[in-house]
N, C-alpha and C. Protein backbone atom coordinates (compact mmCIF):
# COMPACT_ATOMS: atom_id res chain seq x y z
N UNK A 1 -1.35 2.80 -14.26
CA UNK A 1 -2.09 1.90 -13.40
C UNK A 1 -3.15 2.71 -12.64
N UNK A 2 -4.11 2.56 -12.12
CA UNK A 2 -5.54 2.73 -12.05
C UNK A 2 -4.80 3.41 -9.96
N UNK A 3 -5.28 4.27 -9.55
CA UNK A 3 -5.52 4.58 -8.16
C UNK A 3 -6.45 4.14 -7.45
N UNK A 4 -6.11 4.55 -5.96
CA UNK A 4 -7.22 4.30 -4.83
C UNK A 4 -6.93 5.12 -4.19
N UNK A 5 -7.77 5.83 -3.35
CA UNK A 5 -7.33 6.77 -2.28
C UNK A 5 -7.67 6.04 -0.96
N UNK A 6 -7.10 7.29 0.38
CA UNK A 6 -7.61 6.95 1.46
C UNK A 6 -8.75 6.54 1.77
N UNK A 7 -9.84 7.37 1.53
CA UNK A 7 -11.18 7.37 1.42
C UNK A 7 -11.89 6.21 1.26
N UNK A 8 -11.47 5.51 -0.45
CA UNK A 8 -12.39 4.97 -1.01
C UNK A 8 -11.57 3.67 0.28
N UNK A 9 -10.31 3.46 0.49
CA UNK A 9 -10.04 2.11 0.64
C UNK A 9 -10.61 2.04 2.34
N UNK A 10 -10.53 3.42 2.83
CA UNK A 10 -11.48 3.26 4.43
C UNK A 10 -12.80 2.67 4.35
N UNK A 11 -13.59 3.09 3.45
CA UNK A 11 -14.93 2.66 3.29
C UNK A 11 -14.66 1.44 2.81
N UNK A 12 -13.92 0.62 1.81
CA UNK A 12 -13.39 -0.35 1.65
C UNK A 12 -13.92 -1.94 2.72
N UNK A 13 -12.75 -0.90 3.57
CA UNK A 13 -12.16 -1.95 5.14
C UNK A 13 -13.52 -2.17 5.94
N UNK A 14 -14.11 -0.94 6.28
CA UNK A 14 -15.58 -0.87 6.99
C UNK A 14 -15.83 -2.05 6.75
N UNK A 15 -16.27 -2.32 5.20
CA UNK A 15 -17.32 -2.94 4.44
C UNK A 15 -16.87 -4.82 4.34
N UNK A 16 -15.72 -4.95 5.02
CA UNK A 16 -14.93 -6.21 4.57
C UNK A 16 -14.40 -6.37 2.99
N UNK A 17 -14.39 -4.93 1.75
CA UNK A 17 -14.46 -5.38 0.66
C UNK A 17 -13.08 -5.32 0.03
N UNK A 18 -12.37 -5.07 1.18
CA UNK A 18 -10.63 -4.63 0.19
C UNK A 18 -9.93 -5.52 -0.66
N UNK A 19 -10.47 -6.84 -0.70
CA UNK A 19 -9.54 -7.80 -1.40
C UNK A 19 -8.29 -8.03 -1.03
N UNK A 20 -7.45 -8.36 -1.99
CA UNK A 20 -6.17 -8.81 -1.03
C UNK A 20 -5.40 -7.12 -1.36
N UNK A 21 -4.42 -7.24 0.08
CA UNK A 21 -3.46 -5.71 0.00
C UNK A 21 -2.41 -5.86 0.46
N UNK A 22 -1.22 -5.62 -0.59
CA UNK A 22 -0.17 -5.73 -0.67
C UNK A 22 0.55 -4.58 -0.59
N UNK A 23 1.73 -4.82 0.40
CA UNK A 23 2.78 -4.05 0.55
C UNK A 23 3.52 -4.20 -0.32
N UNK A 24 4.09 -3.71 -1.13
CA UNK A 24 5.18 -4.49 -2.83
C UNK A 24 6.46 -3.43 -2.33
N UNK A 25 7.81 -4.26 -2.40
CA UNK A 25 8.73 -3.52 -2.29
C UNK A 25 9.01 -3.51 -3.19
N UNK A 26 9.59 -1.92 -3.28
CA UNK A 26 10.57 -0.51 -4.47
C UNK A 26 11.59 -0.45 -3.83
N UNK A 27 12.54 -0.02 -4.84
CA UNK A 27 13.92 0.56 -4.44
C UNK A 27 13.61 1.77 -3.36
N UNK A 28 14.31 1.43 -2.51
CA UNK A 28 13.99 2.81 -1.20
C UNK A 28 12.33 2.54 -0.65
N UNK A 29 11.32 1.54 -0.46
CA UNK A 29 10.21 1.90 0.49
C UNK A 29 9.35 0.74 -0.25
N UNK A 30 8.16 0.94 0.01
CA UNK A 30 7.30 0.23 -0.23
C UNK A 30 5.84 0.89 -0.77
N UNK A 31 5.44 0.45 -1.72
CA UNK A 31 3.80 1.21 -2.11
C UNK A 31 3.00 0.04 -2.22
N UNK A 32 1.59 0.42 -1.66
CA UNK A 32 0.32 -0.21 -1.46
C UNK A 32 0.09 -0.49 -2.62
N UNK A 33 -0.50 -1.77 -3.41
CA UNK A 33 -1.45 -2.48 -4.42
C UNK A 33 -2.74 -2.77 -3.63
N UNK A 34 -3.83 -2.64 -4.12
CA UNK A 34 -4.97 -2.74 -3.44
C UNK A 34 -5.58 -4.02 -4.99
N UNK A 35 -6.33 -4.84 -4.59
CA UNK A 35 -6.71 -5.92 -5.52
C UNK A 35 -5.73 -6.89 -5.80
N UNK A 36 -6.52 -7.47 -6.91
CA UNK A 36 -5.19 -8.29 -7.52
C UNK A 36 -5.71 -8.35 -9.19
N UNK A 37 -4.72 -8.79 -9.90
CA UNK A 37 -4.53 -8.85 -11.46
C UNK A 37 -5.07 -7.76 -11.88
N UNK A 38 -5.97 -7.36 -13.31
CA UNK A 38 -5.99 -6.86 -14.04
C UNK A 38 -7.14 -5.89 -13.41
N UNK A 39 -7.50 -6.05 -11.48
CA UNK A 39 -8.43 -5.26 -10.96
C UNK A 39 -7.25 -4.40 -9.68
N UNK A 40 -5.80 -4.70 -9.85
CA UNK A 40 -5.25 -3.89 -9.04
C UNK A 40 -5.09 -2.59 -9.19
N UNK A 41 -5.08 -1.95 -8.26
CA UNK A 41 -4.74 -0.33 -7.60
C UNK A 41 -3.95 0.10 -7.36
N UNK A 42 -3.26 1.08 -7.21
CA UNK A 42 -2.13 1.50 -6.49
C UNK A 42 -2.51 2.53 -5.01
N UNK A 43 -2.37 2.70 -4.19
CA UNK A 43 -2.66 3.70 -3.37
C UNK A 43 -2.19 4.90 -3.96
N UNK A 44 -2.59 6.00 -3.67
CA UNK A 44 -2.44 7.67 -4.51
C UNK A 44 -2.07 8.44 -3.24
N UNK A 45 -1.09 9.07 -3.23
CA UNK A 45 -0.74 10.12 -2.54
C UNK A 45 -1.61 11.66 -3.14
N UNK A 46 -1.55 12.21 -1.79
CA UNK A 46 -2.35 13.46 -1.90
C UNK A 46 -2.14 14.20 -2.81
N UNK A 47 -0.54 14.25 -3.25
CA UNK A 47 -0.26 15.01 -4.58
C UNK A 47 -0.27 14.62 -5.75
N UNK A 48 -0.75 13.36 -6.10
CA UNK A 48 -0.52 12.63 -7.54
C UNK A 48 0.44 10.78 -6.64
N UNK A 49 0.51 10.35 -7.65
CA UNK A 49 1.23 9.44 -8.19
C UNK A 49 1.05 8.64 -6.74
N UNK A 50 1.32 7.13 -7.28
CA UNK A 50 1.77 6.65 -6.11
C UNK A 50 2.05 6.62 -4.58
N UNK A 51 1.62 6.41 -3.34
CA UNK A 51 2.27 6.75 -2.46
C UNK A 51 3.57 5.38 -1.91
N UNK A 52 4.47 5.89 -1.37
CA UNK A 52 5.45 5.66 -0.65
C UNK A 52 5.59 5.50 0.48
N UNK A 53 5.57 4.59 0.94
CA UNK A 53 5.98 4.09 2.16
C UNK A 53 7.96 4.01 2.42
N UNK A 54 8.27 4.86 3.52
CA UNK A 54 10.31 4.37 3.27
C UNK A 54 10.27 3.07 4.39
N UNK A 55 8.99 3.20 5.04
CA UNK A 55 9.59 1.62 6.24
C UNK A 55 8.30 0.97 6.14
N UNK A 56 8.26 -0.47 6.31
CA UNK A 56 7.13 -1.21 6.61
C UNK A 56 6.21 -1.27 7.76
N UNK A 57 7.05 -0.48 9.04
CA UNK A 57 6.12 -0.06 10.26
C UNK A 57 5.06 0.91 9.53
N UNK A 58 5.68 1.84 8.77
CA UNK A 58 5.06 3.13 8.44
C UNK A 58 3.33 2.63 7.50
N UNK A 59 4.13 1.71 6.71
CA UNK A 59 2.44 0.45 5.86
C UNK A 59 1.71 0.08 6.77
N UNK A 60 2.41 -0.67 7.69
CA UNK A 60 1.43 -1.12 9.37
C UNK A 60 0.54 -0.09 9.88
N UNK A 61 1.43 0.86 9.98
CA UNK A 61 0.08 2.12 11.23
C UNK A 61 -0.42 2.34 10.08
N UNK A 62 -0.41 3.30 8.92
CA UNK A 62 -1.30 3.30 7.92
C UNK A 62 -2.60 2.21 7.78
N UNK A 63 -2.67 1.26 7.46
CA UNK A 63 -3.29 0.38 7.34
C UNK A 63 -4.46 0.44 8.92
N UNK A 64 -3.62 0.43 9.60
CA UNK A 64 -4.36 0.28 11.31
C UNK A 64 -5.34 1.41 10.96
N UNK A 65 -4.95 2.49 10.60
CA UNK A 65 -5.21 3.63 10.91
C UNK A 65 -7.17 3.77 10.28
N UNK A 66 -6.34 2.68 9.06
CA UNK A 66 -8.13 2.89 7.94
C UNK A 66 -8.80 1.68 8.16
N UNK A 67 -8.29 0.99 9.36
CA UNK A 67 -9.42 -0.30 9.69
C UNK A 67 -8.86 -1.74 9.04
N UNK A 68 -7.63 -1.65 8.29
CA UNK A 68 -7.08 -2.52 7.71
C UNK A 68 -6.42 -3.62 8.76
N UNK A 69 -6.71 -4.72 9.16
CA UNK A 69 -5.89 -5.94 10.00
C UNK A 69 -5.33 -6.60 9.50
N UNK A 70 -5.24 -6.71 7.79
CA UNK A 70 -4.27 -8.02 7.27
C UNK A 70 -4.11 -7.68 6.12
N UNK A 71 -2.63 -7.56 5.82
CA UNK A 71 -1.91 -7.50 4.41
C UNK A 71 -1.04 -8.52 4.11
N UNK A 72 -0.01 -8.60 2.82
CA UNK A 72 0.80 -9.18 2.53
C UNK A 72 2.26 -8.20 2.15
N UNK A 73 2.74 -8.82 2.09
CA UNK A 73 4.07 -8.20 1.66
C UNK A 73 4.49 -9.33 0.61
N UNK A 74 5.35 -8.37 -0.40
CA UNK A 74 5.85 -8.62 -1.56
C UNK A 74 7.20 -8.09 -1.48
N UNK A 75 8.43 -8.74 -1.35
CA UNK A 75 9.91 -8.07 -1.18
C UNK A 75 10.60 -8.15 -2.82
N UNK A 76 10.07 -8.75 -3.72
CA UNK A 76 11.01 -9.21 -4.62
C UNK A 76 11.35 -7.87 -5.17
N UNK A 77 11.10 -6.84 -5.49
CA UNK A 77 12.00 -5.77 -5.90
C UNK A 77 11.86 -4.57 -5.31
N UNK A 78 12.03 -4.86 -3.69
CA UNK A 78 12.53 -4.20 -2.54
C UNK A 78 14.05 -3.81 -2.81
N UNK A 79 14.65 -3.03 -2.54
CA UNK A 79 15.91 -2.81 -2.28
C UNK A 79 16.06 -1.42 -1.09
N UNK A 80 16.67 -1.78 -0.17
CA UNK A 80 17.05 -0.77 0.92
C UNK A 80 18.19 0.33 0.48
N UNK A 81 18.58 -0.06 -0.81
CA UNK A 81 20.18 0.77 -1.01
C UNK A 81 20.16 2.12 -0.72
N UNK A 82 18.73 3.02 -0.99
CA UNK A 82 18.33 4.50 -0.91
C UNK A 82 18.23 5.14 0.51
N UNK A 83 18.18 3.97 1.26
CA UNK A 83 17.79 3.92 3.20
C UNK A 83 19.32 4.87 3.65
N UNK A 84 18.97 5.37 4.29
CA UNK A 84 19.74 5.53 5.53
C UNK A 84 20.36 4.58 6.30
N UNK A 85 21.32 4.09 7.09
CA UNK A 85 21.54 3.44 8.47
C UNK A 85 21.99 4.12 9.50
């Protein structure tokens, strides 16, 4: 699946152009989709692959952080089992 970085999706937000952005829950956390259908993204961690979110506060300040005010969340194949309590 195709990436996005910090960068491109800050300049993004500036611009009003992010499209829709989804929080999608994974087993253990959550990773950013940026778009939708056959034009979605994944957010990219600094080292490769995917990034990871383990809590949904942690998607929130992220998001704040690059100018982002409104996402969605996606729980259907969320699972907490990997969490801590």
């Amino acid at each position: 699946m195709p990436m996005i970085d910090t960068p491109v999706l800050r300049q993004l937000a500036r611009t009003g152009k992010t499209g829709r952005l989804v929080a999608k829950g994974v087993p253990g956390g959550f990773v950013v989709a940026v778009g939708e259908g056959l034009d979605e993204q994944l957010l990219r961690a600094q080292r490769g692959g995917a990034r990871k979110f383990k809590r949904l506060d942690s998607v929130a300040s992220y998001f704040h952080t690059v100018g982002v005010r409104h996402f969605e969340v996606e729980l259907a194949q969320w699972s907490d089992a990997s969490l801590e309590v």
